[in-house]
C-alpha atoms as a PDB file:
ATOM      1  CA  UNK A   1     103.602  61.097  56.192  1.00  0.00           C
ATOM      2  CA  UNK A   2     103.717  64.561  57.488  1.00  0.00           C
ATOM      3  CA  UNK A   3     104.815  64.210  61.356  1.00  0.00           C
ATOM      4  CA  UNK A   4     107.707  65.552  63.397  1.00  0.00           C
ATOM      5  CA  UNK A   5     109.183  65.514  66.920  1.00  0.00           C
ATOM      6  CA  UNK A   6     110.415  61.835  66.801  1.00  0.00           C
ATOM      7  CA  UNK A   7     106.469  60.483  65.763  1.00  0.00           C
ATOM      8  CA  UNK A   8     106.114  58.387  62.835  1.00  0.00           C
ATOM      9  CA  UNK A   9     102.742  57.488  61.542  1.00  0.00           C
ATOM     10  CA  UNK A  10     101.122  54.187  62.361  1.00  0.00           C
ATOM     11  CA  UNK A  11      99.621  53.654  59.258  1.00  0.00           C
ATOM     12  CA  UNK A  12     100.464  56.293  55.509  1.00  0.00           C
ATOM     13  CA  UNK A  13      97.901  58.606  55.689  1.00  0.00           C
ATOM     14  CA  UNK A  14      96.431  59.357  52.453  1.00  0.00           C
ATOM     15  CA  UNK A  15      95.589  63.186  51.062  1.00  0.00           C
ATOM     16  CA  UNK A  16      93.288  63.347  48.164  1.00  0.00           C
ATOM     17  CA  UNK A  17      94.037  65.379  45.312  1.00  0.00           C
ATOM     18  CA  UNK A  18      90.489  65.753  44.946  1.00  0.00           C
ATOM     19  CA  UNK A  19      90.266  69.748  43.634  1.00  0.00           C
ATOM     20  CA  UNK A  20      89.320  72.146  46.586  1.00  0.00           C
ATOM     21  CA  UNK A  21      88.718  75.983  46.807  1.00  0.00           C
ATOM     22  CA  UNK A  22      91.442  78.345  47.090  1.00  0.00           C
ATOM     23  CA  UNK A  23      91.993  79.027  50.594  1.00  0.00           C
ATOM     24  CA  UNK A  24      90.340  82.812  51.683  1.00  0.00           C
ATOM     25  CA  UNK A  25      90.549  83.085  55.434  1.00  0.00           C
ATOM     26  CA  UNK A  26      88.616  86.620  54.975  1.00  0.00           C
ATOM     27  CA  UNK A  27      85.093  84.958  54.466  1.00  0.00           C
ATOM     28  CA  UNK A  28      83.204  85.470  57.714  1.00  0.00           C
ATOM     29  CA  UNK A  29      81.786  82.576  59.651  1.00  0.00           C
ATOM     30  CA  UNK A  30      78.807  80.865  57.962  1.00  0.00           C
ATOM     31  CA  UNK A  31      75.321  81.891  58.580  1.00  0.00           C
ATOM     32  CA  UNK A  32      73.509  80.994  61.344  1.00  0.00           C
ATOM     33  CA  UNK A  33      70.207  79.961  62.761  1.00  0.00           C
ATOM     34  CA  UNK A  34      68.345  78.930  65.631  1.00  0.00           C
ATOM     35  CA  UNK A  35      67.570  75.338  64.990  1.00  0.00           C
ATOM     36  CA  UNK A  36      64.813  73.028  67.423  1.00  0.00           C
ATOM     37  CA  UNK A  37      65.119  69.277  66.623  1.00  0.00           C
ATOM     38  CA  UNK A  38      64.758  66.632  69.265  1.00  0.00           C
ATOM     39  CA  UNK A  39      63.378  68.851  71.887  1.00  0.00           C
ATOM     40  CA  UNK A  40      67.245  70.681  71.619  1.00  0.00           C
ATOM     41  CA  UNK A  41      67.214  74.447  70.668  1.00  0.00           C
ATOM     42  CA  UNK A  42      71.090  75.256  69.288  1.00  0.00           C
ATOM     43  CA  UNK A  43      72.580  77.491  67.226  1.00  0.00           C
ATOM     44  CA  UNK A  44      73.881  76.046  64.365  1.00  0.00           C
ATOM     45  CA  UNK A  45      75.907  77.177  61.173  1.00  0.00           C
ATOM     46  CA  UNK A  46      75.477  75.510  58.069  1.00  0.00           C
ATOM     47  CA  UNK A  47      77.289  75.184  55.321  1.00  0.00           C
ATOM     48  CA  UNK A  48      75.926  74.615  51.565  1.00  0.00           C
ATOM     49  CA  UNK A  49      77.383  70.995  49.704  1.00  0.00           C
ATOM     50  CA  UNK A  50      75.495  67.775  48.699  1.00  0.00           C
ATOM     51  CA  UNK A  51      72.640  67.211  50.728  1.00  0.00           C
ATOM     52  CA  UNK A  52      72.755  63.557  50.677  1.00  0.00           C
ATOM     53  CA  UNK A  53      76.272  63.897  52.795  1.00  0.00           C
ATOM     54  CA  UNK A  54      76.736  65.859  55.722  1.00  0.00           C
ATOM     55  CA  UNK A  55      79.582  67.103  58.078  1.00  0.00           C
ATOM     56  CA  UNK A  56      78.869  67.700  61.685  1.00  0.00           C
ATOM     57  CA  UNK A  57      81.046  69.758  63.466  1.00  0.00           C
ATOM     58  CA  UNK A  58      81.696  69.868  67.056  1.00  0.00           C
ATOM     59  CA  UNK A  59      84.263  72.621  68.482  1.00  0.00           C
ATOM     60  CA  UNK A  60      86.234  72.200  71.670  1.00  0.00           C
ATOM     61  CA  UNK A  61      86.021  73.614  75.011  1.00  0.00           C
ATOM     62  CA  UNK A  62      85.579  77.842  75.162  1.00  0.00           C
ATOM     63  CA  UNK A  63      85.025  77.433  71.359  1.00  0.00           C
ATOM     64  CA  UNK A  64      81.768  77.728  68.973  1.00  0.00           C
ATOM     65  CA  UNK A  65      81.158  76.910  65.558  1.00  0.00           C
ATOM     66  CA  UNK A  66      82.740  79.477  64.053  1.00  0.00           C
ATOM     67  CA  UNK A  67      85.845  77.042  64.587  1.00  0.00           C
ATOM     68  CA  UNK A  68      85.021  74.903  61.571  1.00  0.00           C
ATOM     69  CA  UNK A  69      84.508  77.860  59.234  1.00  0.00           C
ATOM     70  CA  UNK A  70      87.661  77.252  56.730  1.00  0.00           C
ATOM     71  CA  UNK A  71      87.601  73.306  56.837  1.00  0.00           C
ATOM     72  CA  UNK A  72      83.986  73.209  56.289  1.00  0.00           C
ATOM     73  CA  UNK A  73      84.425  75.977  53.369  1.00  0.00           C
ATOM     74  CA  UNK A  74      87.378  73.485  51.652  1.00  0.00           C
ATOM     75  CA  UNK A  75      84.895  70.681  52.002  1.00  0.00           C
ATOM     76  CA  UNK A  76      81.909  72.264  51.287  1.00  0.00           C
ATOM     77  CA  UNK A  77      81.771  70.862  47.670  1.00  0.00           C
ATOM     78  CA  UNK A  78      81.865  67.171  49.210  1.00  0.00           C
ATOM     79  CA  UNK A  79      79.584  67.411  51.905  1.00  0.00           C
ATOM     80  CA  UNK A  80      77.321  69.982  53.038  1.00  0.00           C
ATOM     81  CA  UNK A  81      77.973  71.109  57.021  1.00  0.00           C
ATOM     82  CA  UNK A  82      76.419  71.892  59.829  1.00  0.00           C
ATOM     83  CA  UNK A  83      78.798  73.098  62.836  1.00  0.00           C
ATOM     84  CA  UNK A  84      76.763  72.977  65.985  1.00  0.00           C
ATOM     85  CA  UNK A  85      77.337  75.193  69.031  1.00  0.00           C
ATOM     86  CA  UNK A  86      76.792  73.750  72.085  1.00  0.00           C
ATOM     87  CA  UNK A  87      74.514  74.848  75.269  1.00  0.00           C
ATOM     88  CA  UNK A  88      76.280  77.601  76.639  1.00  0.00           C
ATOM     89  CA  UNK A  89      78.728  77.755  73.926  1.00  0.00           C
ATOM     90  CA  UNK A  90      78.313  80.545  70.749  1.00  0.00           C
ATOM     91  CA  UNK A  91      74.916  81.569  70.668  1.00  0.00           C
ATOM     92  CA  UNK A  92      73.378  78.492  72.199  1.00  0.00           C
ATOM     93  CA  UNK A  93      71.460  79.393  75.731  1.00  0.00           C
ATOM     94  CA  UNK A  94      71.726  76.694  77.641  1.00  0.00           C
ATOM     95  CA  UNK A  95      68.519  75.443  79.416  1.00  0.00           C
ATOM     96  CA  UNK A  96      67.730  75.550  83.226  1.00  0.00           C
ATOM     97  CA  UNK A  97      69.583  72.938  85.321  1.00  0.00           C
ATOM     98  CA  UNK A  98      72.123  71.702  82.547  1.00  0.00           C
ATOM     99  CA  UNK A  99      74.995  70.155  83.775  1.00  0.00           C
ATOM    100  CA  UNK A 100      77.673  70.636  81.013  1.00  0.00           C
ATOM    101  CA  UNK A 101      78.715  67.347  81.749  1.00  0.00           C
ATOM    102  CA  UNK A 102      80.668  65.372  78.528  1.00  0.00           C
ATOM    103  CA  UNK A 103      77.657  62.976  78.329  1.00  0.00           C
ATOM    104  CA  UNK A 104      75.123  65.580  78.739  1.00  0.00           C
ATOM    105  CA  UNK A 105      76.709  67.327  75.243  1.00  0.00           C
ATOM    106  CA  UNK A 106      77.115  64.141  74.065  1.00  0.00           C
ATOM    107  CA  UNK A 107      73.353  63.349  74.817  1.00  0.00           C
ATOM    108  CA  UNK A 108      72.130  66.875  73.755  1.00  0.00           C
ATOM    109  CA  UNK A 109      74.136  65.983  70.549  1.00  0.00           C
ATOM    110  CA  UNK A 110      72.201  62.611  69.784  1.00  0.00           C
ATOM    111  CA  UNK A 111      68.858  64.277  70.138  1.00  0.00           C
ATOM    112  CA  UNK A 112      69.607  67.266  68.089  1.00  0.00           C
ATOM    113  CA  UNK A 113      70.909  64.976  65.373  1.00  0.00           C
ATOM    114  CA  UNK A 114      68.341  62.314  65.614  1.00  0.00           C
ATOM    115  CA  UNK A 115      65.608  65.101  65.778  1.00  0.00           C
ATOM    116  CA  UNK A 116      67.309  65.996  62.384  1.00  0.00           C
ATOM    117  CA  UNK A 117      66.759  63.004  61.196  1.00  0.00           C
ATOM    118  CA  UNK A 118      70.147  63.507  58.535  1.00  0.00           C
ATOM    119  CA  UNK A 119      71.380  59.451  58.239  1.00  0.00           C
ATOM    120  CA  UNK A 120      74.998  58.806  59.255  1.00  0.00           C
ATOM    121  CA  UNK A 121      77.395  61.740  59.242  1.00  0.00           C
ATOM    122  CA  UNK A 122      80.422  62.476  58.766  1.00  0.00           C
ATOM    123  CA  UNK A 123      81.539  63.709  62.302  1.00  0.00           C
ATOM    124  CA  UNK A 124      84.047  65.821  63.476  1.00  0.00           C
ATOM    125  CA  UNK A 125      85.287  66.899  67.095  1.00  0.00           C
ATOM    126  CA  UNK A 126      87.922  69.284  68.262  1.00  0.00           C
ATOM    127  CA  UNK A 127      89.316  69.030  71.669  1.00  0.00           C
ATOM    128  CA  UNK A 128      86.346  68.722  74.020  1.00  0.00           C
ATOM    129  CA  UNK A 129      84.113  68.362  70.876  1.00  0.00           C
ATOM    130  CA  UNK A 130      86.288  65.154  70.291  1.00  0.00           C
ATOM    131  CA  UNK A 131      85.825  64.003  73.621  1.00  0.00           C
ATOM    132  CA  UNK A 132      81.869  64.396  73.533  1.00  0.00           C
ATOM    133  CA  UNK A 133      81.892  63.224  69.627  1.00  0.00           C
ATOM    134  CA  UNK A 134      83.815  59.700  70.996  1.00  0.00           C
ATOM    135  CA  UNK A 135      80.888  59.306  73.259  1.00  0.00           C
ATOM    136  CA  UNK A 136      78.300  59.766  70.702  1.00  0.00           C
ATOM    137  CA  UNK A 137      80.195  57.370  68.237  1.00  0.00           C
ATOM    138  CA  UNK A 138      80.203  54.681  70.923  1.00  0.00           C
ATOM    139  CA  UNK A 139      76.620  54.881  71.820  1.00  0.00           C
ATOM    140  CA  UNK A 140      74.906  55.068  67.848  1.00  0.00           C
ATOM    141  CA  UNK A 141      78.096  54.011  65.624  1.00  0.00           C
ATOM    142  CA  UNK A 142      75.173  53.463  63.130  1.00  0.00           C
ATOM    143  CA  UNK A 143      74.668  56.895  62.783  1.00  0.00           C
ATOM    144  CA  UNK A 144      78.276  57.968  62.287  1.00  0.00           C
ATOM    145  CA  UNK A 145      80.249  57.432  58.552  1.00  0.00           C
ATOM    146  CA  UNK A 146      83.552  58.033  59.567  1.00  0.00           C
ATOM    147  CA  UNK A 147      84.993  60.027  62.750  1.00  0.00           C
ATOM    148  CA  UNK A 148      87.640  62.425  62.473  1.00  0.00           C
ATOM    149  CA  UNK A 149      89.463  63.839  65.826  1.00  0.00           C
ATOM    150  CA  UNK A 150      91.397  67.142  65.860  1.00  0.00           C
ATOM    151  CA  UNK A 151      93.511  67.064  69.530  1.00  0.00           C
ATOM    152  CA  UNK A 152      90.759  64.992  71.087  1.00  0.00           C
ATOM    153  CA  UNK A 153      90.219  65.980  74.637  1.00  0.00           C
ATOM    154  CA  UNK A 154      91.456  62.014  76.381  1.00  0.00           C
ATOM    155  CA  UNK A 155      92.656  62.019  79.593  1.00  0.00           C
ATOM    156  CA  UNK A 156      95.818  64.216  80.577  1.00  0.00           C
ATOM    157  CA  UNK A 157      96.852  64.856  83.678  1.00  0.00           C
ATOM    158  CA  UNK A 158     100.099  66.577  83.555  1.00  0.00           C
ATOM    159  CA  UNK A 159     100.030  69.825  86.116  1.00  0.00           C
ATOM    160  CA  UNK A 160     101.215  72.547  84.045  1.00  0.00           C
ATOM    161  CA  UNK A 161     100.378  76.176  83.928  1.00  0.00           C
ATOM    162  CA  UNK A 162     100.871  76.319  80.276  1.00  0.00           C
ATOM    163  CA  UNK A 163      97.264  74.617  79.727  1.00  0.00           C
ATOM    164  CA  UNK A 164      95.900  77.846  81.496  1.00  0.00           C
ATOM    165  CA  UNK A 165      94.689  80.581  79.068  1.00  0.00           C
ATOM    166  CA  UNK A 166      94.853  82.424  82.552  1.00  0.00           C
ATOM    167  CA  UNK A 167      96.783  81.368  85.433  1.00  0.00           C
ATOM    168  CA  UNK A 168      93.951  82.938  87.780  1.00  0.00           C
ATOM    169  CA  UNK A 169      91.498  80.286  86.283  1.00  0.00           C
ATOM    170  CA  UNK A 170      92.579  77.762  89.228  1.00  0.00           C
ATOM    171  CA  UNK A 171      90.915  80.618  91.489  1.00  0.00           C
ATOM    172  CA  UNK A 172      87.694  80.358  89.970  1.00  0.00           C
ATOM    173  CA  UNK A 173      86.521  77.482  92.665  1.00  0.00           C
ATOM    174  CA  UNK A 174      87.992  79.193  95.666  1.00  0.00           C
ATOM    175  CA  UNK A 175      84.709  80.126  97.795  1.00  0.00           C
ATOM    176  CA  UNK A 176      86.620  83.528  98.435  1.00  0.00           C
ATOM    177  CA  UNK A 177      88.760  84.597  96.280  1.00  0.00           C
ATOM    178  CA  UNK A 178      86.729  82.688  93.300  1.00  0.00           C
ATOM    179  CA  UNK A 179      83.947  85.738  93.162  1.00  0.00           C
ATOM    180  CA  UNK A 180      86.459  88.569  93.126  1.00  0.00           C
ATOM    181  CA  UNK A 181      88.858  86.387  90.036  1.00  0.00           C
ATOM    182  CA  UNK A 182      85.207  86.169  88.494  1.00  0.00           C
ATOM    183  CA  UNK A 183      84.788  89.875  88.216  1.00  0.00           C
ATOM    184  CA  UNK A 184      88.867  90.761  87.489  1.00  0.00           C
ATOM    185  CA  UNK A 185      88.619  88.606  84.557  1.00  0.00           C
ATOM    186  CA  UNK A 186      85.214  89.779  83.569  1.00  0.00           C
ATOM    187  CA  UNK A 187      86.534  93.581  82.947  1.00  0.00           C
ATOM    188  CA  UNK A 188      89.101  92.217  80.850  1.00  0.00           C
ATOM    189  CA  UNK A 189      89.355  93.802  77.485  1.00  0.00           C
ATOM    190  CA  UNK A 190      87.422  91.293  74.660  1.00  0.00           C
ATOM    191  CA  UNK A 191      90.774  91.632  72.228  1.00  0.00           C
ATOM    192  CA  UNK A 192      93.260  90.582  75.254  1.00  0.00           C
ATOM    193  CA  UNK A 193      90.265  88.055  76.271  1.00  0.00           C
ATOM    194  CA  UNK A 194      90.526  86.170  73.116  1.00  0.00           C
ATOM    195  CA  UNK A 195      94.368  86.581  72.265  1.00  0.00           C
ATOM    196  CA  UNK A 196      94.859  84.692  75.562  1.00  0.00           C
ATOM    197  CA  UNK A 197      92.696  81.919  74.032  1.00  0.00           C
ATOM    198  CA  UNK A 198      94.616  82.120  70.633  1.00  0.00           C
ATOM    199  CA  UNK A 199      97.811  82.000  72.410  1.00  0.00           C
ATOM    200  CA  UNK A 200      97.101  79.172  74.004  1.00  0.00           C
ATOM    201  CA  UNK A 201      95.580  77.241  70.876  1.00  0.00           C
ATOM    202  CA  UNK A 202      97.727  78.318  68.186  1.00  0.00           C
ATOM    203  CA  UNK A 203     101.502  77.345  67.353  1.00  0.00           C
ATOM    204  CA  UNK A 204     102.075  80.619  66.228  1.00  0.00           C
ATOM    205  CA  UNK A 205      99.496  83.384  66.974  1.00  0.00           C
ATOM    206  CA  UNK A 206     101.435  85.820  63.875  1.00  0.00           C
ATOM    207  CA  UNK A 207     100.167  83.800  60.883  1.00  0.00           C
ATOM    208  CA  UNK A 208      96.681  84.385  61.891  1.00  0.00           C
ATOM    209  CA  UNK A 209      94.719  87.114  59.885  1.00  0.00           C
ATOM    210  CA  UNK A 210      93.399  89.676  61.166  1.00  0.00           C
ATOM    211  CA  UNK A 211      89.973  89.135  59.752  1.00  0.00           C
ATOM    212  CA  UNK A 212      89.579  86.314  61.943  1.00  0.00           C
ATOM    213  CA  UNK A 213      90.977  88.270  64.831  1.00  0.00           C
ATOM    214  CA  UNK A 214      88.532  90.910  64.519  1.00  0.00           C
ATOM    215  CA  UNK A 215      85.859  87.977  65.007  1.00  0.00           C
ATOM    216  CA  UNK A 216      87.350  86.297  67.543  1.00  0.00           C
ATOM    217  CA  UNK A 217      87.261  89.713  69.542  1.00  0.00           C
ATOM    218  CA  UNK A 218      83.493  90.046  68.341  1.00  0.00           C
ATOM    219  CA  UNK A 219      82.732  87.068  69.645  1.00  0.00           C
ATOM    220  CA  UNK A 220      84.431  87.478  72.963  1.00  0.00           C
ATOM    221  CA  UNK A 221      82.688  91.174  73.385  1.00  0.00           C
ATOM    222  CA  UNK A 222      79.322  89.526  72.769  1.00  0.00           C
ATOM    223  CA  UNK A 223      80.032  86.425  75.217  1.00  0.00           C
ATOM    224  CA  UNK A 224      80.909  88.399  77.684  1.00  0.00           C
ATOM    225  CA  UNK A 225      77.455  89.905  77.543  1.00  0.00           C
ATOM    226  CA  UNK A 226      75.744  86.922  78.228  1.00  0.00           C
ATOM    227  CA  UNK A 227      74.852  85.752  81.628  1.00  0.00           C
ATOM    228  CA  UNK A 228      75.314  82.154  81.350  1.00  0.00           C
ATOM    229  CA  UNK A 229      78.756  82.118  79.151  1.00  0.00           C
ATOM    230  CA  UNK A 230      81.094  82.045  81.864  1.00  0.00           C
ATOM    231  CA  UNK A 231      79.048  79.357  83.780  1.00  0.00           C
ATOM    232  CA  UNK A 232      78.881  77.014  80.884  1.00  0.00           C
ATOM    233  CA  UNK A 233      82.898  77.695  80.397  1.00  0.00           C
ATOM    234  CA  UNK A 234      83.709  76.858  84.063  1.00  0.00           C
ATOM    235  CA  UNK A 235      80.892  73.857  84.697  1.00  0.00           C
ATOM    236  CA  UNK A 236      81.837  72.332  81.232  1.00  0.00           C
ATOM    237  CA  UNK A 237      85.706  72.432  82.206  1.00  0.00           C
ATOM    238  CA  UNK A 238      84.829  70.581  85.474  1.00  0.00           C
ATOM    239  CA  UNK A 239      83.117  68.178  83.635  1.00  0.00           C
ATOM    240  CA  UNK A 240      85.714  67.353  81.356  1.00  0.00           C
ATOM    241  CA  UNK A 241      87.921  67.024  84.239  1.00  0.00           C
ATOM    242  CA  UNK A 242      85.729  64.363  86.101  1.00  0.00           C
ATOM    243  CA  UNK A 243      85.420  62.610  82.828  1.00  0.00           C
ATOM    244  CA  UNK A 244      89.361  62.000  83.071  1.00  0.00           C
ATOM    245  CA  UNK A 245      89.230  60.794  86.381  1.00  0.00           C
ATOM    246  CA  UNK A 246      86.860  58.135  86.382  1.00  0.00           C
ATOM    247  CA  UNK A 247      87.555  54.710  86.844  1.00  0.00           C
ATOM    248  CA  UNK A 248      89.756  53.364  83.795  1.00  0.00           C
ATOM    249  CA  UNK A 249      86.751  50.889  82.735  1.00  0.00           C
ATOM    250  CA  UNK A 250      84.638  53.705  82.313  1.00  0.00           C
ATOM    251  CA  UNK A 251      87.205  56.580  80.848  1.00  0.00           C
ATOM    252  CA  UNK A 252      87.599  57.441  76.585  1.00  0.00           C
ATOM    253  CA  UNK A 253      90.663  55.113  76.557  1.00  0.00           C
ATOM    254  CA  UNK A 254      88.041  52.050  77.296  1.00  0.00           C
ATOM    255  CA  UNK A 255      85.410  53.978  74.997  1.00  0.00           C
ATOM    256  CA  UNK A 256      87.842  53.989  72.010  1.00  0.00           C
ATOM    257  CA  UNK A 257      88.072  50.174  71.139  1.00  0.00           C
ATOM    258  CA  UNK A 258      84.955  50.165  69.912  1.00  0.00           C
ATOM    259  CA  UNK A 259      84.993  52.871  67.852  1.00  0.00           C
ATOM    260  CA  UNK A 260      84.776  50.869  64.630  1.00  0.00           C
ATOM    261  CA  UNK A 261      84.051  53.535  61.984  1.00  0.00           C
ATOM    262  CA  UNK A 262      86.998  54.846  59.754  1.00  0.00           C
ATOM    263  CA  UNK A 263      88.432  57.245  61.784  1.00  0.00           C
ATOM    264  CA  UNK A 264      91.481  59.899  61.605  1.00  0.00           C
ATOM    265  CA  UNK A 265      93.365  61.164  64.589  1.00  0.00           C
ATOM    266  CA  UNK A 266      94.928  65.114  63.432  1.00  0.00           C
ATOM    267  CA  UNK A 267      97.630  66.434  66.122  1.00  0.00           C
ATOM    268  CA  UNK A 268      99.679  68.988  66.213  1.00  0.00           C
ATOM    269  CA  UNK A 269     103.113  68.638  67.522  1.00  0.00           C
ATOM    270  CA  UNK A 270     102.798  71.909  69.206  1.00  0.00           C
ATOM    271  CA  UNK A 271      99.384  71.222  71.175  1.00  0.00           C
ATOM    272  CA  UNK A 272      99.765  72.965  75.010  1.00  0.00           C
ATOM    273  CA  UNK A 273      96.552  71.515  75.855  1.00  0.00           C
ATOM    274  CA  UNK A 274      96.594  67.863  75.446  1.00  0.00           C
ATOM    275  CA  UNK A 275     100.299  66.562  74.575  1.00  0.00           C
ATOM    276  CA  UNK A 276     100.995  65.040  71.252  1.00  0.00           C
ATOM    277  CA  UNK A 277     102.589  62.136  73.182  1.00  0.00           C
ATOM    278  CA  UNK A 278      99.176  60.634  73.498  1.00  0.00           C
ATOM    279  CA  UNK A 279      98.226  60.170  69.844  1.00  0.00           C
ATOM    280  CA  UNK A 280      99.986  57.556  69.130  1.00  0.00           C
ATOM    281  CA  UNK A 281      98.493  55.623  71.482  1.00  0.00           C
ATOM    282  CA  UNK A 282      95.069  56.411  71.201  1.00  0.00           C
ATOM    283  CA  UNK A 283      95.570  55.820  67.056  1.00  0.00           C
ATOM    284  CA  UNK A 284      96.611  52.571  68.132  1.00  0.00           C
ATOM    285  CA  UNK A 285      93.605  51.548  70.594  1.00  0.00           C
ATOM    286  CA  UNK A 286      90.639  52.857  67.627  1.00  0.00           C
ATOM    287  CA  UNK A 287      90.176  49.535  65.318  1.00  0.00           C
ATOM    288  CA  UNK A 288      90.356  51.594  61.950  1.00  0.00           C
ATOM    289  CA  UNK A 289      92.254  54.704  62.677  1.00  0.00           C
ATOM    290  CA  UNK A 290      95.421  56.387  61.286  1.00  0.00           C
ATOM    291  CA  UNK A 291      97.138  59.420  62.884  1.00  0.00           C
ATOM    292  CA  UNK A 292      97.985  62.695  61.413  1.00  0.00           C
ATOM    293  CA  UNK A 293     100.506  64.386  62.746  1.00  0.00           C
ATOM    294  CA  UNK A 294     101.243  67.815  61.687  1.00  0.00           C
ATOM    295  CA  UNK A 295     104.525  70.047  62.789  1.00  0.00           C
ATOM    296  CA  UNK A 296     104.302  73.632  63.610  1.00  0.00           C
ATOM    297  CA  UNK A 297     100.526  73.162  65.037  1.00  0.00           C
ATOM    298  CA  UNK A 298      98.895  73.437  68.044  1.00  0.00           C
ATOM    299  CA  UNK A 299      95.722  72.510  69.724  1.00  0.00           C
ATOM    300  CA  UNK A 300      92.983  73.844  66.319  1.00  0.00           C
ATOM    301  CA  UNK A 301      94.908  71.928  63.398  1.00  0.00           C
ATOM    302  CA  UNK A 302      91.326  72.805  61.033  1.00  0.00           C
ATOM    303  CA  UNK A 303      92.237  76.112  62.291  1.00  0.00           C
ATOM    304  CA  UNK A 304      95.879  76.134  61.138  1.00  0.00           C
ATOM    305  CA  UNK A 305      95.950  73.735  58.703  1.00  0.00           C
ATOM    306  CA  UNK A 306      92.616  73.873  56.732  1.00  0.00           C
ATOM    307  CA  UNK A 307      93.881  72.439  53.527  1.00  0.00           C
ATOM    308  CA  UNK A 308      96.002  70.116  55.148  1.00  0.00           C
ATOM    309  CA  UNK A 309      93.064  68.701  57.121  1.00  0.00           C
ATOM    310  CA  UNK A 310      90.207  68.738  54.444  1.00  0.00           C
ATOM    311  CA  UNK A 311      92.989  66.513  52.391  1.00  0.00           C
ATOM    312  CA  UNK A 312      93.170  63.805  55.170  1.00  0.00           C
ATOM    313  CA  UNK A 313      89.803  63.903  55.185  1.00  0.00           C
ATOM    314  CA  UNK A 314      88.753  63.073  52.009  1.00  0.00           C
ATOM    315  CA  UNK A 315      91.729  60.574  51.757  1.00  0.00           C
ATOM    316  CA  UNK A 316      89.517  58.840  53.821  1.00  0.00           C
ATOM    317  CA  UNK A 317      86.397  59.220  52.558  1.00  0.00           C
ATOM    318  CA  UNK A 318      87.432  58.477  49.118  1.00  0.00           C
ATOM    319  CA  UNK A 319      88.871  55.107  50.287  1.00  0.00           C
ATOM    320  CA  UNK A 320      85.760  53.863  52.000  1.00  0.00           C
ATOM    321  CA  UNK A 321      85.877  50.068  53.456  1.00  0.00           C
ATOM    322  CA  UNK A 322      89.468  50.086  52.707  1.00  0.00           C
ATOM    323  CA  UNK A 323      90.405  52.308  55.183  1.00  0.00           C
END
């Protein structure tokens, strides 16, 4: 199937040639709403499709739900969406005394959803999101349809500077120096602010339009007026590091055996954040998974390859049990 860099696919994955909307990156994100379900105030953006399926979305770490808005716009007439952003994340204040750990998202998540009361889902998690979704697809499998994970956030430990959409961001837990790195980064221009982050995600930064780069700088301008954002980036960050250094009986590689739900693993072959070199394995360890892998693409593959994606998708949707 479509893969590069020496990686053949465990199993053919599928792509529908169900009929989907002409890609138009210029449509801004979907409209949001502050939503309270399950005791859990988040923002959420929803997008319109049958109301008897739904998509949940779940974006990564430093992301919001403004991630999902082109895969959720080529599914949209298979399954109405809502894309979630998490406490501290987007638009969604996080409460007093939240941890940001991966299971408190991933608990956070479950109440939200149950509080919804929506059925089983059709879930979706990028990068951290994939991490946290794992967790909540472990815990309530009854509640999940099928799982799909774009550059899932699983343990990798390799020391690189590369991973850093700042190379001062090591400096942030320095008692000293962390303070004065807080406030240097803080007058930082929103447009550099999120072309670092794009840098870092995308393959190639060029063949993004600049409608979305005039929202990603929009976004960055109005995080950086809230109090809380750069806690929630830093504390959640942490947490996802601690989650990769627990004991191996407790860590996502023992969580994904019993991940039984249809599931599809999308990586890109030019992901700086979490190597494509572990896909293949974690494909292998999920009981009904098959792994994407798609050249030229780095860490956001819905990002980059929308169509692509939303094909996979339903390749799996439309083939059910069989998967």
């Amino acid at each position: 199937m479509t893969t590069s860099a020496g990686f053949s696919p465990l199993t053919r994955v599928p792509l529908s040639e169900a009929e989907l909307p002409e890609l138009d990156q210029s449509i801004p994100p979907w409209p949001g709403e502050q939503v309270t379900a399950g005791g859990v105030t988040l923002h959420v953006r929803r997008t319109p499709g049958p109301r008897e399926i739904t998509a949940v979305y779940v974006h990564g770490l430093g992301g919001s739900a403004t991630n999902w808005t082109d895969l959720a716009a080529q599914l949209s007439g298979h399954a109405g969406g809502i894309a979630i952003d998490l406490p501290g994340f987007g638009r969604s204040e996080p409460v007093r005394g939240y941890t940001f750990s991966l299971d408190a998202h991933a608990e956070t998540l479950e109440r939200f959803l149950r509080g919804l009361n929506l059925g089983p889902v059709h879930l979706f998690g990028n990068s951290m999101g994939g991490a946290i979704s794992m967790l909540y697809a472990a815990k309530h499998p009854d509640q999940v349809r099928s799982l799909t994970l774009i550059s899932p956030a699983v343990p990798d430990l390799r020391p690189s500077l590369r991973r850093l959409s700042d190379p001062r961001l090591p400096l942030l837990f320095l008692p000293v120096v962390g303070p004065r790195v807080r406030r240097a980064l803080a007058t930082m221009p929103p447009r550099e602010r999120a072309m670092q982050l794009i840098r870092l995600c995308f393959a190639d930064p060029s063949q993004i339009p600049e409608s979305r780069l005039a929202e990603a700088e929009e976004e960055a301008t109005e995080r950086a007026a809230m109090k809380w954002a750069g806690l929630a980036l830093t504390m959640s960050a942490a947490g996802l590091f601690r989650a990769w250094l627990v004991p191996r009986a407790r860590s996502l590689w023992a969580i994904a055996p019993r991940l039984t739900m249809p599931t599809l693993v999308v990586w890109g072959t030019e992901d700086r954040l979490v190597t494509v070199r572990k896909a293949p394995r974690l494909a292998r360890m999920l009981p009904r998974a098959r792994l994407l892998v798609l050249p030229r693409t780095g860490h956001v593959a819905q990002m980059e390859r929308p169509v692509t994606v939303a094909r996979a998708v339903l390749g799996m949707w439309e083939q059910g049990d069989s998967w």
